[in-house]
N, C-alpha and C. Protein backbone atom coordinates (compact mmCIF):
# COMPACT_ATOMS: atom_id res chain seq x y z
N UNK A 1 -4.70 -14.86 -15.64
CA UNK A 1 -5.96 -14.15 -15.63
C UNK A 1 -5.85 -12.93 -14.70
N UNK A 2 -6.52 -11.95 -15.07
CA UNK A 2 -6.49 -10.48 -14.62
C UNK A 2 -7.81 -10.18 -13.04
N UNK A 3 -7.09 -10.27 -11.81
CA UNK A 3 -8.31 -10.30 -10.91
C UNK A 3 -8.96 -9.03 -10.95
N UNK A 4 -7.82 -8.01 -10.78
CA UNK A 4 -7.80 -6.56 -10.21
C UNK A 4 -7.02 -5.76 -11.32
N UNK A 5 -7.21 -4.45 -11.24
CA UNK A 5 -6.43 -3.27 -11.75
C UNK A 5 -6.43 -2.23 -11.07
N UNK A 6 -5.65 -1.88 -10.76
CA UNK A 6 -5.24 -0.26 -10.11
C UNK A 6 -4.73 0.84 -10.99
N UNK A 7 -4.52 1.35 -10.47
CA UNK A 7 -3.94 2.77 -11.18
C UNK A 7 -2.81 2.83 -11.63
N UNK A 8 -1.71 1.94 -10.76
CA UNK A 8 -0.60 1.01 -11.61
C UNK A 8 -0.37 0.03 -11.52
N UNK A 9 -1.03 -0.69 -10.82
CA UNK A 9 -1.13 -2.16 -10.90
C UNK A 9 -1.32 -3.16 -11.44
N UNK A 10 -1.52 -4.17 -12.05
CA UNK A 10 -2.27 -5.41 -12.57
C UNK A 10 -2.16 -6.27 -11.67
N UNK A 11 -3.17 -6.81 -10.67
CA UNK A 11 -2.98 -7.79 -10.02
C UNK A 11 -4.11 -9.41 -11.18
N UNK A 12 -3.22 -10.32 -10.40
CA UNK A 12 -3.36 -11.54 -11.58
C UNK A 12 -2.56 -12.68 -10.84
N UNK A 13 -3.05 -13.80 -11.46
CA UNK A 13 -3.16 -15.15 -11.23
C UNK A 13 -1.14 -15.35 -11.51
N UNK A 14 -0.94 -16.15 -10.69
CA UNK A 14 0.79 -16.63 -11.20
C UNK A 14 0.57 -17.38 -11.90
N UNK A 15 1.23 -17.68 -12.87
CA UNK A 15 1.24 -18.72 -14.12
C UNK A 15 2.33 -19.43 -13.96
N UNK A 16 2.53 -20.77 -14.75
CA UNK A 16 3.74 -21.38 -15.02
C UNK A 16 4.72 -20.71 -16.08
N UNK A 17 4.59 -19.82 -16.72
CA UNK A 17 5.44 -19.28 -17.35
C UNK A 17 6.80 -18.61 -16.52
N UNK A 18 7.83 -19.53 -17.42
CA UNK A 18 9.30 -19.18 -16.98
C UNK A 18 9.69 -17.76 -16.17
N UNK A 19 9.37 -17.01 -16.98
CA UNK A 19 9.49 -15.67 -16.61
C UNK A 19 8.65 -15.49 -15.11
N UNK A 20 7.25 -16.03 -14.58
CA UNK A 20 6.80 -15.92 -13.50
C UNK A 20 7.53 -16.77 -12.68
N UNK A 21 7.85 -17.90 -13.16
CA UNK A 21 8.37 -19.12 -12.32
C UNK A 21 9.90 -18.59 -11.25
N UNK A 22 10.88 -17.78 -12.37
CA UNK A 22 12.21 -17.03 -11.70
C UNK A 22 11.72 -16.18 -10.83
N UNK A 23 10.88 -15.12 -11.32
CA UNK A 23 10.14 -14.19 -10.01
C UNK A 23 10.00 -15.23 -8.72
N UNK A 24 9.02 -15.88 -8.84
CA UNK A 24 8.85 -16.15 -7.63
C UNK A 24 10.31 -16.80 -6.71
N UNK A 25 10.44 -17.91 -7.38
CA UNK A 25 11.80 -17.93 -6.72
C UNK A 25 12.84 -16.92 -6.27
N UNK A 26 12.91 -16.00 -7.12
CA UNK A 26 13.85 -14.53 -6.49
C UNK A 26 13.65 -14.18 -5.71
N UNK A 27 11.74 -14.39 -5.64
CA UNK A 27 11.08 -13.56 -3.64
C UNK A 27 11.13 -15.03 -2.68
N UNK A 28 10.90 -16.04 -3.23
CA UNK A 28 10.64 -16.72 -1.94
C UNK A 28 12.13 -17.82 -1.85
N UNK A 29 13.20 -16.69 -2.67
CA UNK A 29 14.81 -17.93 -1.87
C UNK A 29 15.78 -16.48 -1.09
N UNK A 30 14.61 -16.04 -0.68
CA UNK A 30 15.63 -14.31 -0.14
C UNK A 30 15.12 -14.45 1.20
N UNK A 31 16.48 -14.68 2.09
CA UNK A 31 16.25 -14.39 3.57
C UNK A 31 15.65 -13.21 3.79
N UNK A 32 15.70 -11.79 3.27
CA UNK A 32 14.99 -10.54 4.00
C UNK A 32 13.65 -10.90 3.46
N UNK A 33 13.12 -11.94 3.18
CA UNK A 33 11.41 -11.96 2.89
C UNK A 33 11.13 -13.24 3.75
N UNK A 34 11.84 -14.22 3.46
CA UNK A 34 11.23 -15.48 4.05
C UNK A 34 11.45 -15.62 5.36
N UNK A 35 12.14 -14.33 6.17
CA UNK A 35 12.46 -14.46 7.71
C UNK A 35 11.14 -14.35 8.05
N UNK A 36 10.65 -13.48 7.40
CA UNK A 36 9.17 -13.13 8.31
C UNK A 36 8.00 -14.04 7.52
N UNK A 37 8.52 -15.10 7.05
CA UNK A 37 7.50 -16.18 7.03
C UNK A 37 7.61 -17.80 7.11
N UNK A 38 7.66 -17.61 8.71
CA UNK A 38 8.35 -18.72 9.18
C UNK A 38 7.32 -20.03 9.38
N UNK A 39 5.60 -19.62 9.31
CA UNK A 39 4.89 -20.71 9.19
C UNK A 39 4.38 -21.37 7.34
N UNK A 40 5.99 -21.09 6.92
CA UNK A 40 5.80 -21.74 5.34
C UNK A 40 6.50 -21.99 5.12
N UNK A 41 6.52 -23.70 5.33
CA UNK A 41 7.69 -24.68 5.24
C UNK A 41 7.96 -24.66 3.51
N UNK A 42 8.99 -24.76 3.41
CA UNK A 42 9.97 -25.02 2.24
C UNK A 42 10.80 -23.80 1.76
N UNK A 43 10.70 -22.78 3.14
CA UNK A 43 11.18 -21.44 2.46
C UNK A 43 12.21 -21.15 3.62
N UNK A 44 13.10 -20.32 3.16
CA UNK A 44 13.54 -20.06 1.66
C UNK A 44 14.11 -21.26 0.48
N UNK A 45 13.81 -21.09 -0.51
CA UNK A 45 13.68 -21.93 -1.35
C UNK A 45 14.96 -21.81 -1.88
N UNK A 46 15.81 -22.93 -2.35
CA UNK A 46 16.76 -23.42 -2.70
C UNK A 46 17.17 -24.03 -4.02
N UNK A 47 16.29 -24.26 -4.34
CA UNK A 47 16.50 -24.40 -5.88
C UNK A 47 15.32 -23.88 -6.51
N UNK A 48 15.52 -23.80 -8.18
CA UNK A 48 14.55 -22.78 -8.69
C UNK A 48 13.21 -24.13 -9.21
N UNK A 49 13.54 -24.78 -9.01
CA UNK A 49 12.14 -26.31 -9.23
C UNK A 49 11.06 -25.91 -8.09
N UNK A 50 11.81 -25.17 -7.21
CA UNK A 50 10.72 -25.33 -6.42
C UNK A 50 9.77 -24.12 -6.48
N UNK A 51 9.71 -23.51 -7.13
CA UNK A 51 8.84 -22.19 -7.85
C UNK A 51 7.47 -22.88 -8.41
N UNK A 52 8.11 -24.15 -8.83
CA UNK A 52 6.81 -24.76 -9.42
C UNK A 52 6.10 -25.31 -8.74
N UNK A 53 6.55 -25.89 -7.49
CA UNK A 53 6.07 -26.32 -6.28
C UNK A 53 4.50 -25.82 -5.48
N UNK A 54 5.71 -24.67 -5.00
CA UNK A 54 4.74 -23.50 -5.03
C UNK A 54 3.94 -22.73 -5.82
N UNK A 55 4.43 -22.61 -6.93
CA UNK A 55 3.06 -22.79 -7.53
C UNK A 55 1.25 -23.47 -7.57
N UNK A 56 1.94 -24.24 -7.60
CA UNK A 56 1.61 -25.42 -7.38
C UNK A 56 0.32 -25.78 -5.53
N UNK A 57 0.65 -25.22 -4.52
CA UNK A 57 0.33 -25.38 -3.32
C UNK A 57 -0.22 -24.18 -3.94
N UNK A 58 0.00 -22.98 -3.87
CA UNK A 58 -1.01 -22.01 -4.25
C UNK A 58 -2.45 -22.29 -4.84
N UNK A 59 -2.18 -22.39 -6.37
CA UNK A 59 -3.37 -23.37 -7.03
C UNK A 59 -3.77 -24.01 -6.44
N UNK A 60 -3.58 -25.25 -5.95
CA UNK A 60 -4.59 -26.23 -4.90
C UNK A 60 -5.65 -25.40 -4.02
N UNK A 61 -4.65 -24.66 -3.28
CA UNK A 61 -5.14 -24.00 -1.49
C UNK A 61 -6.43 -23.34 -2.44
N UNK A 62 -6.22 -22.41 -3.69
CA UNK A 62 -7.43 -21.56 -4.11
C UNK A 62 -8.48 -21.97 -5.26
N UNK A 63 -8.36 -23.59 -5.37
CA UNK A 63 -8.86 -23.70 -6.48
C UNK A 63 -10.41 -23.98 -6.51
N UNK A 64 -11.05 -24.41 -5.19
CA UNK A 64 -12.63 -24.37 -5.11
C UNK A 64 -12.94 -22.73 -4.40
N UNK A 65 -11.73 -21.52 -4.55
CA UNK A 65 -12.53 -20.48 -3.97
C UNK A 65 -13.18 -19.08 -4.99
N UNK A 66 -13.08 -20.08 -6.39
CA UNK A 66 -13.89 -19.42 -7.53
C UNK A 66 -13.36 -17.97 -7.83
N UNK A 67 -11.92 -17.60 -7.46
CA UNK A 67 -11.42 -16.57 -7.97
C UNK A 67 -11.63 -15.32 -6.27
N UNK A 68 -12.22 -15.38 -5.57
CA UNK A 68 -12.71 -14.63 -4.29
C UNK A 68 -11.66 -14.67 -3.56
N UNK A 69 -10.77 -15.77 -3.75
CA UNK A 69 -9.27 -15.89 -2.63
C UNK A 69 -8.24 -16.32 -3.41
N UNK A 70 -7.35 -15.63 -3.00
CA UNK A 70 -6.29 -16.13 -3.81
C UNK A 70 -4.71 -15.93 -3.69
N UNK A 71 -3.37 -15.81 -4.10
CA UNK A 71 -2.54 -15.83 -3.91
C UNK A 71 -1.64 -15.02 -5.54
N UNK A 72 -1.95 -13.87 -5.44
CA UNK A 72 -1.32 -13.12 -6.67
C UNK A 72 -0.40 -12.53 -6.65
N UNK A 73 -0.04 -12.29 -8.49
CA UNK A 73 1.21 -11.77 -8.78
C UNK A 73 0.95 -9.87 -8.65
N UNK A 74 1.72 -8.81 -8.48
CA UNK A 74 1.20 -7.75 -8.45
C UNK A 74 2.34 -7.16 -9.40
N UNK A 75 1.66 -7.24 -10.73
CA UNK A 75 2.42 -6.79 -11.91
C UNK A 75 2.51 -5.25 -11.85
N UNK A 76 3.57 -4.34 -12.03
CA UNK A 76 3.62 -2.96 -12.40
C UNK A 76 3.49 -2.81 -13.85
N UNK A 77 1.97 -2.29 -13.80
CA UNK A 77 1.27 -1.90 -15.80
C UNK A 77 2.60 -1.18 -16.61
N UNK A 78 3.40 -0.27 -16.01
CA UNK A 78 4.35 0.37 -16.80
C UNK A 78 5.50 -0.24 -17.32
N UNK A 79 6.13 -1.41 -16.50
CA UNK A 79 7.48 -2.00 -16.91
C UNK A 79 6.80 -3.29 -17.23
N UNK A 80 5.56 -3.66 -16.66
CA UNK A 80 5.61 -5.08 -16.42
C UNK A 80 6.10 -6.12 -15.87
N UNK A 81 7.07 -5.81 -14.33
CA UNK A 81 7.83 -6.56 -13.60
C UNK A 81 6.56 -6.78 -12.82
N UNK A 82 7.11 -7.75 -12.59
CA UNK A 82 5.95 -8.13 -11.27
C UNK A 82 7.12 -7.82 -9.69
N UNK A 83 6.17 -7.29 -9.33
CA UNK A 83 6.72 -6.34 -8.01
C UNK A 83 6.49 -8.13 -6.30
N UNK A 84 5.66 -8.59 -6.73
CA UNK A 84 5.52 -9.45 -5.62
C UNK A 84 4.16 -9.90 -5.85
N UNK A 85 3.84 -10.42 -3.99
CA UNK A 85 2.80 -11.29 -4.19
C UNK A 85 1.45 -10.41 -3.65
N UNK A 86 0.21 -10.58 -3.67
CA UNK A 86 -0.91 -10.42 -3.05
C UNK A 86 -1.42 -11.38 -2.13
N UNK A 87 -1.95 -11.61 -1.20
CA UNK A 87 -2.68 -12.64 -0.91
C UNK A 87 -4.21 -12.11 -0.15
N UNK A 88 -5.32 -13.12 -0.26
CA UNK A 88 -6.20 -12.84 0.34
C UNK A 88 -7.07 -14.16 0.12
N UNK A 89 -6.80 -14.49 1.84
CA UNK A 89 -7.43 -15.97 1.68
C UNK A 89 -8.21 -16.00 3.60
N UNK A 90 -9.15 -17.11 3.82
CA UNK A 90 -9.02 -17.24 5.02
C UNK A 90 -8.09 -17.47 5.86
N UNK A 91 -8.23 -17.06 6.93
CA UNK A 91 -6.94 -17.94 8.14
C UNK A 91 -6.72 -19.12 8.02
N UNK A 92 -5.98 -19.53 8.42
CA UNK A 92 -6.12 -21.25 9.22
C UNK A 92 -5.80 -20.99 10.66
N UNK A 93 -6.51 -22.00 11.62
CA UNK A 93 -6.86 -21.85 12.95
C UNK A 93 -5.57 -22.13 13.26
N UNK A 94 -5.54 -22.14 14.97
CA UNK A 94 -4.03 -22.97 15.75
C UNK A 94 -4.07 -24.05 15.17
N UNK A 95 -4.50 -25.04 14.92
CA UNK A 95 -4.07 -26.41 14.50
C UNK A 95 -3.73 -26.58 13.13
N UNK A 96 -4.08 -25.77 11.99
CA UNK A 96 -3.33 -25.66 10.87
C UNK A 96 -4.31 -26.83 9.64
N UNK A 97 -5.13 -27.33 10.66
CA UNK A 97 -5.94 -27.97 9.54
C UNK A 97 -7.50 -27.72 9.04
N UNK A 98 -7.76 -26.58 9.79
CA UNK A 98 -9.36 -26.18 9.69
C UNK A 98 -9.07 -24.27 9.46
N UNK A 99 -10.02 -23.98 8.30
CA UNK A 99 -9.87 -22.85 8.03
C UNK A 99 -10.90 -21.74 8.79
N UNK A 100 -10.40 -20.55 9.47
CA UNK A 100 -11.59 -19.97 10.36
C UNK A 100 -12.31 -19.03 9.11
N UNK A 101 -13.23 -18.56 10.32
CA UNK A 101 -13.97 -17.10 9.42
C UNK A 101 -13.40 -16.16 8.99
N UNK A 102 -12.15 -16.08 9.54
CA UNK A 102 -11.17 -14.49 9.56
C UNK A 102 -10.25 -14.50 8.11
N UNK A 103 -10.49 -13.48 7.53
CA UNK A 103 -9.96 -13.14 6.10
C UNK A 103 -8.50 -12.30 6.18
N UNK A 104 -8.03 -12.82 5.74
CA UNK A 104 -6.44 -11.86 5.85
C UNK A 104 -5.86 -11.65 4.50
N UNK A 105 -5.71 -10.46 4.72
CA UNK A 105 -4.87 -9.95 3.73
C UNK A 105 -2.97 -9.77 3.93
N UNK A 106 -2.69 -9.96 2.80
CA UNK A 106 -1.22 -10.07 3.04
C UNK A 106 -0.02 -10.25 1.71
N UNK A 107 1.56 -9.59 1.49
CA UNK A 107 1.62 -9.00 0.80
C UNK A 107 3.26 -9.55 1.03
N UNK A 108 3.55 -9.87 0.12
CA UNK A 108 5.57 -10.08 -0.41
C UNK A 108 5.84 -9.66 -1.21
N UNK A 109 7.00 -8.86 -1.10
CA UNK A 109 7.19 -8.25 -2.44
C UNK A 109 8.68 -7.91 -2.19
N UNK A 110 9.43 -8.11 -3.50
CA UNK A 110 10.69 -8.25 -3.44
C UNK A 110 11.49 -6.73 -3.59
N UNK A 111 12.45 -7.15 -3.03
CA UNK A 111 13.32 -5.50 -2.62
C UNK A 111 13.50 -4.79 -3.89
N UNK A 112 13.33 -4.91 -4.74
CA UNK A 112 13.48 -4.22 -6.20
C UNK A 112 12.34 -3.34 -5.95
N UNK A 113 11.21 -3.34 -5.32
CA UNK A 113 9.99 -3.07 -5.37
C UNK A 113 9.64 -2.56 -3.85
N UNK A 114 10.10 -2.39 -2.86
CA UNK A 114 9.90 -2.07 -1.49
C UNK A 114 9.73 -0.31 -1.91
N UNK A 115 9.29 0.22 -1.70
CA UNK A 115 9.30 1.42 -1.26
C UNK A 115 8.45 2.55 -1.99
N UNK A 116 7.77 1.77 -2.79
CA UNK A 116 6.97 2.17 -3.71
C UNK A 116 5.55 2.27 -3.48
N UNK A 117 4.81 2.05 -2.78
CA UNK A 117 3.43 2.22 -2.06
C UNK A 117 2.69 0.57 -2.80
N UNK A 118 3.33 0.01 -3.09
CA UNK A 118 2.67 -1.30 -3.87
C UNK A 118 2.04 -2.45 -2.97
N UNK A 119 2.71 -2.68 -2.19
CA UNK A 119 1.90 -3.52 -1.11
C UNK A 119 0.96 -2.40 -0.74
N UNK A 120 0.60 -1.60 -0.35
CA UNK A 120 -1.00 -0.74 -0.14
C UNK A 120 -1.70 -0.60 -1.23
N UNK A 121 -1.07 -0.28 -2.18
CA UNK A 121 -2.13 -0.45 -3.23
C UNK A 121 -2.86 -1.90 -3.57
N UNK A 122 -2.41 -2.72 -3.88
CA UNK A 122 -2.71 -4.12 -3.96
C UNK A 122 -3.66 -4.49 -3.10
N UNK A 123 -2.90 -4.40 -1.62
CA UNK A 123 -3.96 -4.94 -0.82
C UNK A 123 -5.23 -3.77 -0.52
N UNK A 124 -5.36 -2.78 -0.48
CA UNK A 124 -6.36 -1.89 -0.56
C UNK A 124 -7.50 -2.45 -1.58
N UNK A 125 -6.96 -2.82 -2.62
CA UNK A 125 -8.21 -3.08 -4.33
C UNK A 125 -8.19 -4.87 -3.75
N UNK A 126 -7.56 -5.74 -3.20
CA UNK A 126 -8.74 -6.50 -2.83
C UNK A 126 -9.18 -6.75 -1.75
N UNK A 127 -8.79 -6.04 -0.37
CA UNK A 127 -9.46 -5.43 0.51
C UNK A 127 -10.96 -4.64 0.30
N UNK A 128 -10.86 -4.05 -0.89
CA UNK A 128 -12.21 -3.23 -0.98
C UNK A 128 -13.00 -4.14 -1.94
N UNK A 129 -12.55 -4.89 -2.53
CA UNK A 129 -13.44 -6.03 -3.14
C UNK A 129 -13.84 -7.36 -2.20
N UNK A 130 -13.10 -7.30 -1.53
CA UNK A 130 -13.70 -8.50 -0.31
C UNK A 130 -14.48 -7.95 0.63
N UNK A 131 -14.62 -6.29 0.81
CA UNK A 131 -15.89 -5.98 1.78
C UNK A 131 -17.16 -5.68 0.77
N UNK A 132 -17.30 -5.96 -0.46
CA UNK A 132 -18.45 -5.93 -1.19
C UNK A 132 -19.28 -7.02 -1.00
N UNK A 133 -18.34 -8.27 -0.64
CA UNK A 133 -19.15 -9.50 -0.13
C UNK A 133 -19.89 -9.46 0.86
N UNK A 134 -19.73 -8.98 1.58
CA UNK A 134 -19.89 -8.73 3.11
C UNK A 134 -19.23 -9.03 4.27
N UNK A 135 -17.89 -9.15 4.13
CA UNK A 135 -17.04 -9.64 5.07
C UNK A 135 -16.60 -8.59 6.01
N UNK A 136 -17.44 -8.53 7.29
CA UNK A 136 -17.27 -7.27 7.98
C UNK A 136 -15.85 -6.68 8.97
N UNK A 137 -14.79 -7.53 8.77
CA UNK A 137 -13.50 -7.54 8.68
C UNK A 137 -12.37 -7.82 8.05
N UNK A 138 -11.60 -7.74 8.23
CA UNK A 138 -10.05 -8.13 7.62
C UNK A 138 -8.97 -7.99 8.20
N UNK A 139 -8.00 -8.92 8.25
CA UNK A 139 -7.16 -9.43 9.99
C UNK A 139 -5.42 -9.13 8.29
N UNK A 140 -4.42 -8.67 9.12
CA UNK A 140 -3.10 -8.60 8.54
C UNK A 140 -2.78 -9.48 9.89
N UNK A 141 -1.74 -10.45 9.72
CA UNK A 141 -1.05 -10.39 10.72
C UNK A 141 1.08 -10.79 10.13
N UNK A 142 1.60 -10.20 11.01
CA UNK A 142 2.60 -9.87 11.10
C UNK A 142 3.66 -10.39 12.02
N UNK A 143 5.01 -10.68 12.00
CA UNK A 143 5.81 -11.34 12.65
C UNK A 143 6.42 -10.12 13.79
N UNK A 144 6.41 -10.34 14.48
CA UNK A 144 7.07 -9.57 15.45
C UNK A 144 8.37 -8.89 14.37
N UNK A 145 8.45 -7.48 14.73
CA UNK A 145 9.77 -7.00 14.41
C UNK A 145 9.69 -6.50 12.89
N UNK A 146 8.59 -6.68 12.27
CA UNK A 146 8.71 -6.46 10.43
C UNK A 146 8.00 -5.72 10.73
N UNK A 147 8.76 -4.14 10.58
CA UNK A 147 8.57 -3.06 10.88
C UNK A 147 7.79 -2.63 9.62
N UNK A 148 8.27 -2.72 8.27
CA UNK A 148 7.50 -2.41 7.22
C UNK A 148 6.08 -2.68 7.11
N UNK A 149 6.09 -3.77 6.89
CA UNK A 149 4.85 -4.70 6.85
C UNK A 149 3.78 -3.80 7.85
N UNK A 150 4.12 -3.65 9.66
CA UNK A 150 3.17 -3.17 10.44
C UNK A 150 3.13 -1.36 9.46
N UNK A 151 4.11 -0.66 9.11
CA UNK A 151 3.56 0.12 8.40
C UNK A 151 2.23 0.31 7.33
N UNK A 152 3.09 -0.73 6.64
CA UNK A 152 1.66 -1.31 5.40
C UNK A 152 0.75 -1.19 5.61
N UNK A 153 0.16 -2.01 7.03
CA UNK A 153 -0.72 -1.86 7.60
C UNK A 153 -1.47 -0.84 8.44
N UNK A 154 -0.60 0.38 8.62
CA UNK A 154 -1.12 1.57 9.07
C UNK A 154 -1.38 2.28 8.44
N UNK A 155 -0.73 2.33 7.08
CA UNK A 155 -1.26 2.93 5.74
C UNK A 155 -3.22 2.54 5.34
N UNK A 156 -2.85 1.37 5.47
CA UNK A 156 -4.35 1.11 4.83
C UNK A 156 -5.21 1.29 5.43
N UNK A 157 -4.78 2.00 7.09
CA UNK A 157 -6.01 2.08 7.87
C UNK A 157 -6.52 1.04 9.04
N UNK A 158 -5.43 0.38 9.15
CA UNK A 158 -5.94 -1.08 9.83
C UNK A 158 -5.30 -0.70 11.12
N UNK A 159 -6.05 -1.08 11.89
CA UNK A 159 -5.62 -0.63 13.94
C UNK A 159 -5.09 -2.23 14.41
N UNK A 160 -3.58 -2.01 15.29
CA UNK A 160 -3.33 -2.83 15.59
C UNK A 160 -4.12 -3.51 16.97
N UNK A 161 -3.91 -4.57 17.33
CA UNK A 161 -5.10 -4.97 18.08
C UNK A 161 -4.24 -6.16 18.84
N UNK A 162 -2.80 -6.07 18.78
CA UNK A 162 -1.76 -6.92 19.51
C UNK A 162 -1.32 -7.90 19.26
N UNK A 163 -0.66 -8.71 20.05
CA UNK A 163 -0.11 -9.86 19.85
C UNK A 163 -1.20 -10.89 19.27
N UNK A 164 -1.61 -12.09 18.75
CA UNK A 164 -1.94 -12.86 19.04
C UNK A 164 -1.73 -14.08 18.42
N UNK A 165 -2.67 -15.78 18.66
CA UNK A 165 -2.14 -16.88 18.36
C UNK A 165 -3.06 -17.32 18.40
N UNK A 166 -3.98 -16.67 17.41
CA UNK A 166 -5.42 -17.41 17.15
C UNK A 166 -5.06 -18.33 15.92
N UNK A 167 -4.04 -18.02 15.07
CA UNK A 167 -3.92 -18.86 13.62
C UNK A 167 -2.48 -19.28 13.78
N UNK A 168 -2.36 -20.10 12.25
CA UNK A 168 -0.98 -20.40 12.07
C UNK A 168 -0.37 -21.01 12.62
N UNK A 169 -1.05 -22.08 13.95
CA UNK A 169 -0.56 -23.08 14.82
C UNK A 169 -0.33 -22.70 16.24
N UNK A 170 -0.62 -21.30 16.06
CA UNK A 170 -0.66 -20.94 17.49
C UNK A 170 0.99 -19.46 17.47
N UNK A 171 1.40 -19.31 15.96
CA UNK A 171 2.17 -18.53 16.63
C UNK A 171 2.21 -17.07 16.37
N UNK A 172 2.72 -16.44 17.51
CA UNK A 172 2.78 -15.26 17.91
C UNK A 172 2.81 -14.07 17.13
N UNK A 173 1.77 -13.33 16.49
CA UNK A 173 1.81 -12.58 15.59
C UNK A 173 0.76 -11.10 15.46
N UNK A 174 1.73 -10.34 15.25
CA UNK A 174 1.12 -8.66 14.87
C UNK A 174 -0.13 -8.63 14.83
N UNK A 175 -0.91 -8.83 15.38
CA UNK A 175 -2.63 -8.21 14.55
C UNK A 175 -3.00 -7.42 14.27
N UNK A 176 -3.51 -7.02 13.36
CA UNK A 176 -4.22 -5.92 12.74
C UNK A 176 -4.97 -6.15 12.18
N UNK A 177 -6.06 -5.33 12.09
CA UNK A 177 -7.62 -5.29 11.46
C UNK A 177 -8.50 -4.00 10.87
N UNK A 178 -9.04 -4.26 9.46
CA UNK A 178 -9.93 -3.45 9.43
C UNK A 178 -11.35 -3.63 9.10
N UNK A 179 -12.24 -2.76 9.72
CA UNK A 179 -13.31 -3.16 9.34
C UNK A 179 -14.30 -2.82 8.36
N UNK A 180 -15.07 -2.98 7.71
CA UNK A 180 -15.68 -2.97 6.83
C UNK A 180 -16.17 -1.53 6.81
N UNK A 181 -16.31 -0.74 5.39
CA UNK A 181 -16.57 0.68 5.54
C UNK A 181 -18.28 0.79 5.52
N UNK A 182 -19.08 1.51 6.35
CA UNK A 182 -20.37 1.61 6.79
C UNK A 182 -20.64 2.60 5.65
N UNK A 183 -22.10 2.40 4.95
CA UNK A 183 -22.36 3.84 4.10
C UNK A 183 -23.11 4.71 5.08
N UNK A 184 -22.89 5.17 5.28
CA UNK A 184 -23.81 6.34 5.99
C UNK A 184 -25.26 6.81 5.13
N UNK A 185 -26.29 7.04 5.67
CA UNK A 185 -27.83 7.68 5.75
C UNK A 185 -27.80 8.11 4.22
């Protein structure tokens, strides 16, 4: 299913179809992606079964959030590769079992696809659809040292705001935030 569209984008739901199933595995069994996501056990992934897995934990984590949060594919409309992932879901607190108020946006995408403005585009269109709700922020956070990524995030406008270890069990990570755009008079 189709969440979003951009200008070259299709962002959309991952499916079990084969063809999505190898994607994902290609991004999440690659050390230059899964270094910087070290609070998601089973990665890097090692065999290609486990695509379905994950799949799988995806669906669950978003399935009472009625399409508003989610974990997407970010298809390029012209070739039709899917370039990586989207995400936009709540935090989870330090303890890893209670979800906070804080909305994060966040973005994988495999080296075939780095350098192309695609993680900003993506997260920009549901960044700007999650402040229609009224969510008067939006938190990136980042691993120490993933220099790209804190780019990403300066692209879209988001001010870093430091270290911290409010989520994810407590560990140590990039913050960045933006806040909701005000209409003016």
């Amino acid at each position: 299913m189709t969440v979003l569209t951009t200008e070259r984008l299709i962002l959309r739901d991952w499916t079990a179809n084969p063809t999505d199933l190898a994607r994902i595995y290609d991004i999440y069994s690659r050390p230059e992606i899964t270094r910087w996501l070290a609070v998601s056990p089973g990665l890097p992934m090692t065999e290609p079964g486990q695509a379905a897995e994950r799949l799988r934990i995806w669906q669950d984590r978003h399935a009472d959030d009625n399409g508003r949060y989610g974990t997407w594919a970010i298809e390029v409309r012209d070739t039709g590769l899917v370039a990586g992932t989207v995400l936009l879901k709540p935090l989870p607190g330090p303890d890893e079992t209670r979800l906070t108020g804080n909305i994060e946006v966040g973005w994988h995408l495999h080296p075939d696809s780095w350098g192309h403005g695609y993680a900003t585009e993506a997260a920009r269109a549901v960044m700007s659809r999650e402040f229609t709700t009224g969510t008067p922020e939006i938190y990136a956070v980042v691993s120490p040292g993933n220099d790209p990524s804190m780019a990403v995030c300066r692209r879209l406008g988001m001010a870093h705001v430091g270290r911290r270890t409010d989520w994810y069990g407590g560990e140590v990570l990039e913050t960045f935030v933006l806040a909701a755009p005000t209409s003016g008079p």
